[in-house]
C-alpha atoms as a PDB file:
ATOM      1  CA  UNK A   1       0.692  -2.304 -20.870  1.00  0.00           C
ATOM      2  CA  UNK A   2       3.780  -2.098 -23.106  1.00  0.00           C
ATOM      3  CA  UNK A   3       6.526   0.631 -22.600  1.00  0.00           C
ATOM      4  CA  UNK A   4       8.831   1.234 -25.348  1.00  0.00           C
ATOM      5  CA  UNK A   5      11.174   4.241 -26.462  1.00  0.00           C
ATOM      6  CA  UNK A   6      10.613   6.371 -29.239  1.00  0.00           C
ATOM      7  CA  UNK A   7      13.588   4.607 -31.105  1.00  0.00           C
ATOM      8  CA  UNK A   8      12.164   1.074 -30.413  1.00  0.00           C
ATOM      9  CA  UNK A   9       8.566   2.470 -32.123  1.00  0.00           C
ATOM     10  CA  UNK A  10      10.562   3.560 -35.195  1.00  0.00           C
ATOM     11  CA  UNK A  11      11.963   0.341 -35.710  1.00  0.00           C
ATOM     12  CA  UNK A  12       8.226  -1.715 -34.787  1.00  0.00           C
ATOM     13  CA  UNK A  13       5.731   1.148 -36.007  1.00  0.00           C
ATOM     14  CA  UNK A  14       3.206  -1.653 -36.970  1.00  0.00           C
ATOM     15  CA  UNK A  15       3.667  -4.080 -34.285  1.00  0.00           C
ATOM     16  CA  UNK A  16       3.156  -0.661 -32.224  1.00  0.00           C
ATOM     17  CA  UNK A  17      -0.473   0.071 -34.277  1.00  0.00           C
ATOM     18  CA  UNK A  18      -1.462  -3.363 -34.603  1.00  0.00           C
ATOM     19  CA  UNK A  19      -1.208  -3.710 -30.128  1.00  0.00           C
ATOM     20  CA  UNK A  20      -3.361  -0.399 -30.505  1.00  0.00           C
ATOM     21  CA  UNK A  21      -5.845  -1.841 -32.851  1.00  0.00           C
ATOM     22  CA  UNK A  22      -6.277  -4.725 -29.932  1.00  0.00           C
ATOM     23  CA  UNK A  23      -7.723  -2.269 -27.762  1.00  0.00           C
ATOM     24  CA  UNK A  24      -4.065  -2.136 -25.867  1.00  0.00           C
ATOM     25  CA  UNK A  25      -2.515   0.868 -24.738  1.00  0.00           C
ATOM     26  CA  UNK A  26       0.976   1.322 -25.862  1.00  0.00           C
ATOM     27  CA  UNK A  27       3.416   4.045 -23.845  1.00  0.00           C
ATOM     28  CA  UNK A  28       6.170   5.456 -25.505  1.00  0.00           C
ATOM     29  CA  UNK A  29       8.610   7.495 -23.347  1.00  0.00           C
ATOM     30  CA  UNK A  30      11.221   9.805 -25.086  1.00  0.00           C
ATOM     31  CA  UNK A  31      13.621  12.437 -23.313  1.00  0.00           C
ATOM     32  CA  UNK A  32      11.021  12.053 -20.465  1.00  0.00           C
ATOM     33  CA  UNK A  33       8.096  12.497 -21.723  1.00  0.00           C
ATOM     34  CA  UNK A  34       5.239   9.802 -21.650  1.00  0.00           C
ATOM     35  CA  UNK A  35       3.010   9.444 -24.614  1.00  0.00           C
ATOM     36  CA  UNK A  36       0.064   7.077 -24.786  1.00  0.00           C
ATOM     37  CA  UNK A  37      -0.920   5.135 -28.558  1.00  0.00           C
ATOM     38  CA  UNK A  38      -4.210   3.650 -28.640  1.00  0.00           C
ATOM     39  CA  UNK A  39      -6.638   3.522 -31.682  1.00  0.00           C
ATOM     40  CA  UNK A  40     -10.249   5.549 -31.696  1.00  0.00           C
ATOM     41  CA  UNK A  41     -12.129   3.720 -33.660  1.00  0.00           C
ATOM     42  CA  UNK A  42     -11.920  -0.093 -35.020  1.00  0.00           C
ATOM     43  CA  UNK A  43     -12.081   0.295 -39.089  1.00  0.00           C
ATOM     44  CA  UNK A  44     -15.102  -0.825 -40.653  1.00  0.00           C
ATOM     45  CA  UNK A  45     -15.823  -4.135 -41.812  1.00  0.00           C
ATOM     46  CA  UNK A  46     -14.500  -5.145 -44.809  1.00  0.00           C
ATOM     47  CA  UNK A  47     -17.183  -5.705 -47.990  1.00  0.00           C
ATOM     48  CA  UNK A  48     -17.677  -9.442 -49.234  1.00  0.00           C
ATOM     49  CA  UNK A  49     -16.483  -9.632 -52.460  1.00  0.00           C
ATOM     50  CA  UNK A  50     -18.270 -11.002 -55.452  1.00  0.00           C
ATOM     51  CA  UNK A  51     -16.743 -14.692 -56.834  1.00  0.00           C
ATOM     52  CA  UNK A  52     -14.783 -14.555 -59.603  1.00  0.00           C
ATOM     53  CA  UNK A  53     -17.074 -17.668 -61.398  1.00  0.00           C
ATOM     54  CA  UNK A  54     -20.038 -16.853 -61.345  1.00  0.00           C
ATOM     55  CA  UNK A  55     -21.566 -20.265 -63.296  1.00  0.00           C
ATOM     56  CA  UNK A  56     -19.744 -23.229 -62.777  1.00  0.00           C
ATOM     57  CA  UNK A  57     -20.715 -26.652 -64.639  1.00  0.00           C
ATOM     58  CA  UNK A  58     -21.953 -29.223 -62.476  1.00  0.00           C
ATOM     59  CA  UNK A  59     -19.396 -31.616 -63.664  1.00  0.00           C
ATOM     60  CA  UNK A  60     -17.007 -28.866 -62.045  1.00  0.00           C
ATOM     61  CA  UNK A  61     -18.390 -28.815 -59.219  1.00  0.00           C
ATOM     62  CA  UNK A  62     -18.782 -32.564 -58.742  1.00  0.00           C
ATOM     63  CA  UNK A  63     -14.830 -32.617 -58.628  1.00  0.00           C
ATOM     64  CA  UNK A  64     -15.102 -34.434 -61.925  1.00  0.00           C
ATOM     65  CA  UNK A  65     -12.944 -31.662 -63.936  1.00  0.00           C
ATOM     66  CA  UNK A  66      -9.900 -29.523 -62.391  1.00  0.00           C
ATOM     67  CA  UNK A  67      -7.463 -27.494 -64.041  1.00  0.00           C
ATOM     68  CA  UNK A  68      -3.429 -27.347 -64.009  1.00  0.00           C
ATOM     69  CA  UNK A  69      -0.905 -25.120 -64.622  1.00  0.00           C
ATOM     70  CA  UNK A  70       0.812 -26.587 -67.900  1.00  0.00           C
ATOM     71  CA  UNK A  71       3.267 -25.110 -70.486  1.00  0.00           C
ATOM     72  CA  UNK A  72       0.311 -23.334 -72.678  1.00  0.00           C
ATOM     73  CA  UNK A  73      -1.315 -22.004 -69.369  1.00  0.00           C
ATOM     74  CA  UNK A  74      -4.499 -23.499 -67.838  1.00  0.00           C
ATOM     75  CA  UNK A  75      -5.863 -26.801 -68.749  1.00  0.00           C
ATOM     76  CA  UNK A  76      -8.823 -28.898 -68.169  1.00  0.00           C
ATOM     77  CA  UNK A  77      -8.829 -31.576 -66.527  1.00  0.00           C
ATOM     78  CA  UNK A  78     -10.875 -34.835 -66.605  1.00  0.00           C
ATOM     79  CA  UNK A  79     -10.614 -36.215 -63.015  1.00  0.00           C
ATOM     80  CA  UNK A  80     -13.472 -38.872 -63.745  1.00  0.00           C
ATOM     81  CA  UNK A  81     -12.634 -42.574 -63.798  1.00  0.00           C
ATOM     82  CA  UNK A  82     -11.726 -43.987 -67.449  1.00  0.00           C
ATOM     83  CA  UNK A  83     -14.344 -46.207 -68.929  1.00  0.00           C
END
């Protein structure tokens, strides 16, 4: 159980509804008066989202190619061993 005063909440509002989310009940006294935070409902699950590559060359995803950051943007790679 956590006890805080209504100016504490307005400096920690999310710390306050994240404790809530938890399933704990947070109690927030001002001039006297108790009042009682805790959440309804958890939110629903979040959807999976799609990949961003959808087709990836084996050679890729052998680790045999990579990409870095250069001056002209992304480059290519070639992480294979030199003949």
């Amino acid at each position: 159980m956590k006890r805080y005063t209504s100016s504490q909440v307005r400096e920690r509002f999310a710390e306050m509804l994240d404790a809530a989310e938890k399933g704990e009940e947070v109690f927030i006294e001002r001039r006297g008066v108790r009042y009682v935070l805790r959440a309804e409902s958890k939110r629903p699950a979040r959807k999976r989202r799609r990949p961003v590559i959808e087709y990836m060359h084996p050679a890729v995803a052998a680790g045999q190619w990579t990409w870095e950051l250069g001056p002209d943007g992304l480059e290519f790679v070639d992480t294979r061993p030199k003949k």
